[in-house]
N, C-alpha and C. Protein backbone atom coordinates (compact mmCIF):
# COMPACT_ATOMS: atom_id res chain seq x y z
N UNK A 1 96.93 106.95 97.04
CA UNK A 1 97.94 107.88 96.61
C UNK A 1 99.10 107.09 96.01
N UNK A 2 99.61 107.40 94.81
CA UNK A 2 100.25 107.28 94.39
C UNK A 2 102.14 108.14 94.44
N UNK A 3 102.87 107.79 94.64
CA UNK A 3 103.87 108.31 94.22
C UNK A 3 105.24 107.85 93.33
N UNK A 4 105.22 108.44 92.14
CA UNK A 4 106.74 108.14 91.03
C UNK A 4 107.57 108.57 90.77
N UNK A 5 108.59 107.54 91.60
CA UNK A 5 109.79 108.19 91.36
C UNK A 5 110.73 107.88 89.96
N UNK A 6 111.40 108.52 89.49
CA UNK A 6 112.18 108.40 88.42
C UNK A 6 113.93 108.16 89.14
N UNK A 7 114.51 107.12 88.92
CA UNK A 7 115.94 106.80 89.42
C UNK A 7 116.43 105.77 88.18
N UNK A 8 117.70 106.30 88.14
CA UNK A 8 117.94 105.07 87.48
C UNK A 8 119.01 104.06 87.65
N UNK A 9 118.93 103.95 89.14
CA UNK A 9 119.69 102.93 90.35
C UNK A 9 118.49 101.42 90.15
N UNK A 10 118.78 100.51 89.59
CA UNK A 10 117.54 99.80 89.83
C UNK A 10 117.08 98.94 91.55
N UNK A 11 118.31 99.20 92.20
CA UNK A 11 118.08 98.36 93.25
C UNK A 11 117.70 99.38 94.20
N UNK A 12 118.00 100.79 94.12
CA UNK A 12 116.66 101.58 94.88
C UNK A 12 115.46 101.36 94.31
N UNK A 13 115.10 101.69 93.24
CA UNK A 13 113.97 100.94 92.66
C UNK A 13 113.31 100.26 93.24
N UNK A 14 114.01 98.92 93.06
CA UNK A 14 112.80 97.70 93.52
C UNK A 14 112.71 98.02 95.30
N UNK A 15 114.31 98.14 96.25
CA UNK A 15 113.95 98.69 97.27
C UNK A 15 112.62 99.35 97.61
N UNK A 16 112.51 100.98 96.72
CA UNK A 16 111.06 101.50 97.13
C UNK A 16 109.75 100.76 97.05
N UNK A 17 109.70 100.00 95.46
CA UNK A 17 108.88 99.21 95.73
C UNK A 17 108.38 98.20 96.81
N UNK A 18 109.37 97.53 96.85
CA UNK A 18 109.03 96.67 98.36
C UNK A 18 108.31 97.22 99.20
N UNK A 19 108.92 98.41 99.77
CA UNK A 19 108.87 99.43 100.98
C UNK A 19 107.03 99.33 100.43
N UNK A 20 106.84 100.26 99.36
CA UNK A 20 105.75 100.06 99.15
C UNK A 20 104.57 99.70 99.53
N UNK A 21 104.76 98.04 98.88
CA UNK A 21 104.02 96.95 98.80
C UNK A 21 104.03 96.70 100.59
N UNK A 22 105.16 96.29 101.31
CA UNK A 22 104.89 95.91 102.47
C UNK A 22 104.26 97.28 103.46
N UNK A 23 104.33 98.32 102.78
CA UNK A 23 102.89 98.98 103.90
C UNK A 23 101.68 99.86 103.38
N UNK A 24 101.89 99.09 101.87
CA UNK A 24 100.42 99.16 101.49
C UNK A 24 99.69 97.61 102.17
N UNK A 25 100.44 96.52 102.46
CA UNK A 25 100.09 95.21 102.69
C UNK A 25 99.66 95.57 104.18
N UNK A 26 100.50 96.23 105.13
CA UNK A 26 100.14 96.59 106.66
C UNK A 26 99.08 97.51 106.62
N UNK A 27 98.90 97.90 106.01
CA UNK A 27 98.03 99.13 106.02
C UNK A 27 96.68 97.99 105.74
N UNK A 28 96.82 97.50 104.49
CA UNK A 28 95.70 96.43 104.81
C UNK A 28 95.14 95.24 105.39
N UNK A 29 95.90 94.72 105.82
CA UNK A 29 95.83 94.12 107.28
C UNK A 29 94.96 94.96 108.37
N UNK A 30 95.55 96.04 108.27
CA UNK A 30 94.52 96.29 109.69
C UNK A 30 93.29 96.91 109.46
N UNK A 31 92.74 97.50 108.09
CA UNK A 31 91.92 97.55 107.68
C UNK A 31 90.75 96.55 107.73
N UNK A 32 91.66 95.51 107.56
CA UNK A 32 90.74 94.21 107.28
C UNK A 32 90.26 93.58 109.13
N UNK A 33 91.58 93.96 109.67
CA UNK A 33 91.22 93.72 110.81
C UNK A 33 89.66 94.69 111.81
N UNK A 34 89.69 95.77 110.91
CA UNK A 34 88.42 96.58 111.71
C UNK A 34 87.60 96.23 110.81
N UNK A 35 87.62 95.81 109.64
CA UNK A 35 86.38 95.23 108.81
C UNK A 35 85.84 94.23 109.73
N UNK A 36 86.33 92.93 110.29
CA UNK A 36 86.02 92.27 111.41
C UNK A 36 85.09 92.74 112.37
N UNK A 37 85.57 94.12 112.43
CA UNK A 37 84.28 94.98 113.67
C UNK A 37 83.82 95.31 113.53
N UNK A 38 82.68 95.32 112.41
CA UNK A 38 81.67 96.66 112.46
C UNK A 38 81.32 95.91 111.21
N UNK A 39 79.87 96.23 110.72
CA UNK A 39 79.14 95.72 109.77
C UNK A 39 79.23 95.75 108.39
N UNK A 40 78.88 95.19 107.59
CA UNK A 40 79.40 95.94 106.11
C UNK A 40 78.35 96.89 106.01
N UNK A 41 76.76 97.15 106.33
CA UNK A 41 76.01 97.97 106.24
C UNK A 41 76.38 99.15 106.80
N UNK A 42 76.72 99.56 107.77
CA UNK A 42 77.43 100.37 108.56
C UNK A 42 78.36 101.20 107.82
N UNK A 43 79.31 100.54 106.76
CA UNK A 43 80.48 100.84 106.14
C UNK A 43 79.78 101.41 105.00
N UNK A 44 78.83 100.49 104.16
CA UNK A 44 78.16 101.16 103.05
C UNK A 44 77.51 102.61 103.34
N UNK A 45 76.64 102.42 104.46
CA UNK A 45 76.07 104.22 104.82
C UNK A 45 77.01 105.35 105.36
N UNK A 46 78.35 105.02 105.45
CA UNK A 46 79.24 105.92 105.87
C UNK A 46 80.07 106.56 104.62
N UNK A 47 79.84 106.14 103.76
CA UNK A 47 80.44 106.60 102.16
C UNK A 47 79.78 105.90 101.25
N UNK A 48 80.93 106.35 99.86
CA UNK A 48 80.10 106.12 98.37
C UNK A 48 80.28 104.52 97.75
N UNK A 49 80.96 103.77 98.90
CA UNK A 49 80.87 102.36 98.47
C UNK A 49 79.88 101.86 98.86
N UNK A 50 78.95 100.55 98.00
CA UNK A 50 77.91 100.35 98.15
C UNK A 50 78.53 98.78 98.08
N UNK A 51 77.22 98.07 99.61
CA UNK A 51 77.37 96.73 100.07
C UNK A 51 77.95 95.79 99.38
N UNK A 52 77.25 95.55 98.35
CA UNK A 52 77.95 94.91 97.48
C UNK A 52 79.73 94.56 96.99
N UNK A 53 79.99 95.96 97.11
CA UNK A 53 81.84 96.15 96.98
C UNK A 53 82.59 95.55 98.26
N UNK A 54 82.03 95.76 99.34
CA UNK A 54 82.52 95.94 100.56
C UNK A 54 82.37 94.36 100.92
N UNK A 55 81.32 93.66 100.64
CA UNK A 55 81.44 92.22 100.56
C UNK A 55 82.36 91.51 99.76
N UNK A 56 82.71 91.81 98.47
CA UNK A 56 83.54 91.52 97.65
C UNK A 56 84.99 91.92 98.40
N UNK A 57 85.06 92.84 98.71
CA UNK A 57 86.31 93.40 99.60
C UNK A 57 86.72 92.19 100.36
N UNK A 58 85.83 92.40 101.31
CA UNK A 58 86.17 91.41 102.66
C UNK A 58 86.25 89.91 102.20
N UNK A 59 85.91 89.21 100.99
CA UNK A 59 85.32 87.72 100.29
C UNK A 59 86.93 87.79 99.86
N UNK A 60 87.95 89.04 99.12
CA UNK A 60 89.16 89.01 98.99
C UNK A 60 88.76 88.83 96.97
N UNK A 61 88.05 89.12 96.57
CA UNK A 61 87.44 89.41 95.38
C UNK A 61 87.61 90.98 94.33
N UNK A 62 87.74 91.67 95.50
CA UNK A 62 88.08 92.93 95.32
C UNK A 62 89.12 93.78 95.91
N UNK A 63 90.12 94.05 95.47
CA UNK A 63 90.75 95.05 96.37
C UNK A 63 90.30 96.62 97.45
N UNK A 64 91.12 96.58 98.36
CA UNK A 64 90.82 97.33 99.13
C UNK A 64 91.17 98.80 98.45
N UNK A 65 90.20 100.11 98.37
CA UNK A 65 91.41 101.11 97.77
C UNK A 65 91.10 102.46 98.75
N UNK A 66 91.44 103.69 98.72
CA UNK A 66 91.75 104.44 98.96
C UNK A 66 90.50 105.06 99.92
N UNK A 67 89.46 105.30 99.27
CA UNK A 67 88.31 105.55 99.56
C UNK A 67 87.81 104.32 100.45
N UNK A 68 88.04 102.71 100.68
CA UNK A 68 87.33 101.96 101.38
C UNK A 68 88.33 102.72 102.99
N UNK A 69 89.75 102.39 103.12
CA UNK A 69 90.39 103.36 103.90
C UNK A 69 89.94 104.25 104.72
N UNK A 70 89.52 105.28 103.72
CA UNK A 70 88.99 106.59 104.78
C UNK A 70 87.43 106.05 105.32
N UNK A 71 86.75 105.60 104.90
CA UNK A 71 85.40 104.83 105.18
C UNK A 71 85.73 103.88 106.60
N UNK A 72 86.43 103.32 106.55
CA UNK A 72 86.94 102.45 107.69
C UNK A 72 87.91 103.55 108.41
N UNK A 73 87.99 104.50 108.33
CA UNK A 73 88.96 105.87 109.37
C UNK A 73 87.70 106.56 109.68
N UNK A 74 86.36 106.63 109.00
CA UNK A 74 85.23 107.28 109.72
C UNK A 74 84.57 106.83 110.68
N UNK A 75 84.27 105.40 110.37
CA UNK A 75 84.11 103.91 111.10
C UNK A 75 84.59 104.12 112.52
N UNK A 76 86.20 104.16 112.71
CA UNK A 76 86.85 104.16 113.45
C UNK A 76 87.68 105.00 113.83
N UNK A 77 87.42 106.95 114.07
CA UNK A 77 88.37 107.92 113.90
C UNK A 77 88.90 107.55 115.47
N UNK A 78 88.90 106.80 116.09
CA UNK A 78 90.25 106.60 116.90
C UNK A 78 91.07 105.42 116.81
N UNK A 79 90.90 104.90 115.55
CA UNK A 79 91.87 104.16 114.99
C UNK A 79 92.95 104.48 114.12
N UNK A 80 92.23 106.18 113.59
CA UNK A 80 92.61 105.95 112.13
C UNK A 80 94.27 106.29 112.50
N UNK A 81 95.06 106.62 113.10
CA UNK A 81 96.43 107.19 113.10
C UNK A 81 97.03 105.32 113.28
N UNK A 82 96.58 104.86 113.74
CA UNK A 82 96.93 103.25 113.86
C UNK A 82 96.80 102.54 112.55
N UNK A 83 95.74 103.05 112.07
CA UNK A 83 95.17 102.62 110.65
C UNK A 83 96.03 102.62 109.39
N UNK A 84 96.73 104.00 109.47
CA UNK A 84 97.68 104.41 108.46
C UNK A 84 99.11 104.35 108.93
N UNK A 85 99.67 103.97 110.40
CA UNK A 85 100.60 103.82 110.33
C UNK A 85 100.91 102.53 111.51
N UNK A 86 100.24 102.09 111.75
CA UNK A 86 100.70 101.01 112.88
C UNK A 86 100.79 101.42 114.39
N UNK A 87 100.62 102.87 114.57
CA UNK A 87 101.38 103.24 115.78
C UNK A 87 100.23 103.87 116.50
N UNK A 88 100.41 104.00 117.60
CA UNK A 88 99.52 104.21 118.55
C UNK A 88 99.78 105.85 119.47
N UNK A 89 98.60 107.34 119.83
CA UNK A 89 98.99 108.09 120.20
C UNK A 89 98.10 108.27 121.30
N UNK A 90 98.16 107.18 122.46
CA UNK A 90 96.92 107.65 123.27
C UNK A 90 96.76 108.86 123.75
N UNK A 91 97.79 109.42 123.83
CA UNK A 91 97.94 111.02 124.45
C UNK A 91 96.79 112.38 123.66
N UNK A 92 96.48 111.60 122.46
CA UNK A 92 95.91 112.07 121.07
C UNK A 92 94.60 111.71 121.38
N UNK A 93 94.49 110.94 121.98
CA UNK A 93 93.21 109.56 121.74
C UNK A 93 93.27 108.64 120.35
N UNK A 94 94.45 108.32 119.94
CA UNK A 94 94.28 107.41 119.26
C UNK A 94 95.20 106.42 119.51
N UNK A 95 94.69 105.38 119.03
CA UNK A 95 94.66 104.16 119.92
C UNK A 95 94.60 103.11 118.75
N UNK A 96 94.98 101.47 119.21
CA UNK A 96 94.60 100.61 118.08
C UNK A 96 93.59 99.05 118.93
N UNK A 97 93.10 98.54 118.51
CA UNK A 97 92.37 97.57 119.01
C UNK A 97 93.30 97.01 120.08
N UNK A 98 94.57 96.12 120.05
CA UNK A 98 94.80 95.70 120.71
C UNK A 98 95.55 96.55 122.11
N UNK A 99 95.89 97.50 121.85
CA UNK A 99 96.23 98.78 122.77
C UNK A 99 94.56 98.62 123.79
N UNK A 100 93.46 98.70 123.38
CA UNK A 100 92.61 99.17 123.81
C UNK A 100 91.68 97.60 124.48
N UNK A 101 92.23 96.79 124.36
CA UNK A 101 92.21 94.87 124.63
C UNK A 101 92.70 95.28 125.89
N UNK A 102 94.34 95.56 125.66
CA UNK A 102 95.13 95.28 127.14
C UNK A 102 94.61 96.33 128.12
N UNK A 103 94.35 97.65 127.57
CA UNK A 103 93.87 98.96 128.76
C UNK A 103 92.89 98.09 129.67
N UNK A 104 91.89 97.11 129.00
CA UNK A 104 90.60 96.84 129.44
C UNK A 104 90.77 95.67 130.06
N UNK A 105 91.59 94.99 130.05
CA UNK A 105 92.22 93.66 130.50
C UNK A 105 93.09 94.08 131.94
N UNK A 106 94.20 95.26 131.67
CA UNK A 106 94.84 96.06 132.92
C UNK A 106 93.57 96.27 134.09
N UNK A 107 92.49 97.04 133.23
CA UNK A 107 91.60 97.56 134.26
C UNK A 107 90.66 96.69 135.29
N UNK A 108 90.37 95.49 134.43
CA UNK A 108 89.65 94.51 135.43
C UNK A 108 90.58 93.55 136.08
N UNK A 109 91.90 93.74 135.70
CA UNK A 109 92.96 92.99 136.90
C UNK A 109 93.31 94.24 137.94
N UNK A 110 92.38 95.33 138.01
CA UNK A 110 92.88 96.48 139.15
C UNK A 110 91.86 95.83 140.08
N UNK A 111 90.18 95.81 138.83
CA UNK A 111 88.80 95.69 139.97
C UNK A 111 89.30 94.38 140.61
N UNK A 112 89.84 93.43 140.16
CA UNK A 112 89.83 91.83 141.10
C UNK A 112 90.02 91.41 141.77
C-alpha cells in the first residue's frame, strides 16, 4: 500500500518519508525473521508466489512486497498483528516469536 501525500513543507516531507522507510524496514525484518521458520515450499503453496521468487527474496535479490507479507501472515496468522506492527496481543492470541520463546522458557522454569 501505498500512500501520497501532497505538502509543500519539505521537512514534513522527508519526515514522512523516513517514518516510512523505517517501518516498511521493521515490517521487513520480521518478515524475514519468520522466513527463517518455515520452508520456502510451504510459502510457495500458500499463495501466488512461486519458489523461485521466495528464494530470491530470502538470497536479498528480490524485494519483499505486499503479497509475500500476507503469505507469511497465512504462514503465521498468530503472528500476523506482530508482523505488521511490532506489537504483541496475547489476549487476541497474537503473539510474536520471541513473546512465545520466553512463555516457553517461563514454563519449564515452573516444571524445574
Amino acid at each position: 500500500m501505498y500512500v501520497y501525500l501532497v505538502h509543500h513543507n519539505k521537512s514534513t516531507m522527508y519526515t514522512i518519508l523516513l517514518w516510512y522507510f523505517l517501518m516498511s524496514s521493521a515490517i521487513a525484518d520480521r518478515a524475514f525473521q519468520l522466513l527463517d521458520m518455515t520452508s520456502l515450499k510451504q510459502l510457495a503453496e500458500l499463495g501466488d508466489t512461486d519458489y523461485v521468487r521466495w528464494q530470491n527474496i530470502k538470497r536479498g535479490r528480490a524485494r519483499l512486497g505486499a503479497e509475500e507479507i500476507e503469505i507469511i501472515g497465512k504462514a503465521f496468522p498468530n503472528y500476523r498483528w506482530w508482523l505488521m506492527t511490532g506489537e504483541v496481543m496475547p489476549e487476541a492470541g497474537q503473539t510474536s516469536p520471541e513473546y512465545d520463546e520466553a512463555n516457553a522458557t517461563l514454563k519449564q522454569q515452573g516444571e524445574g
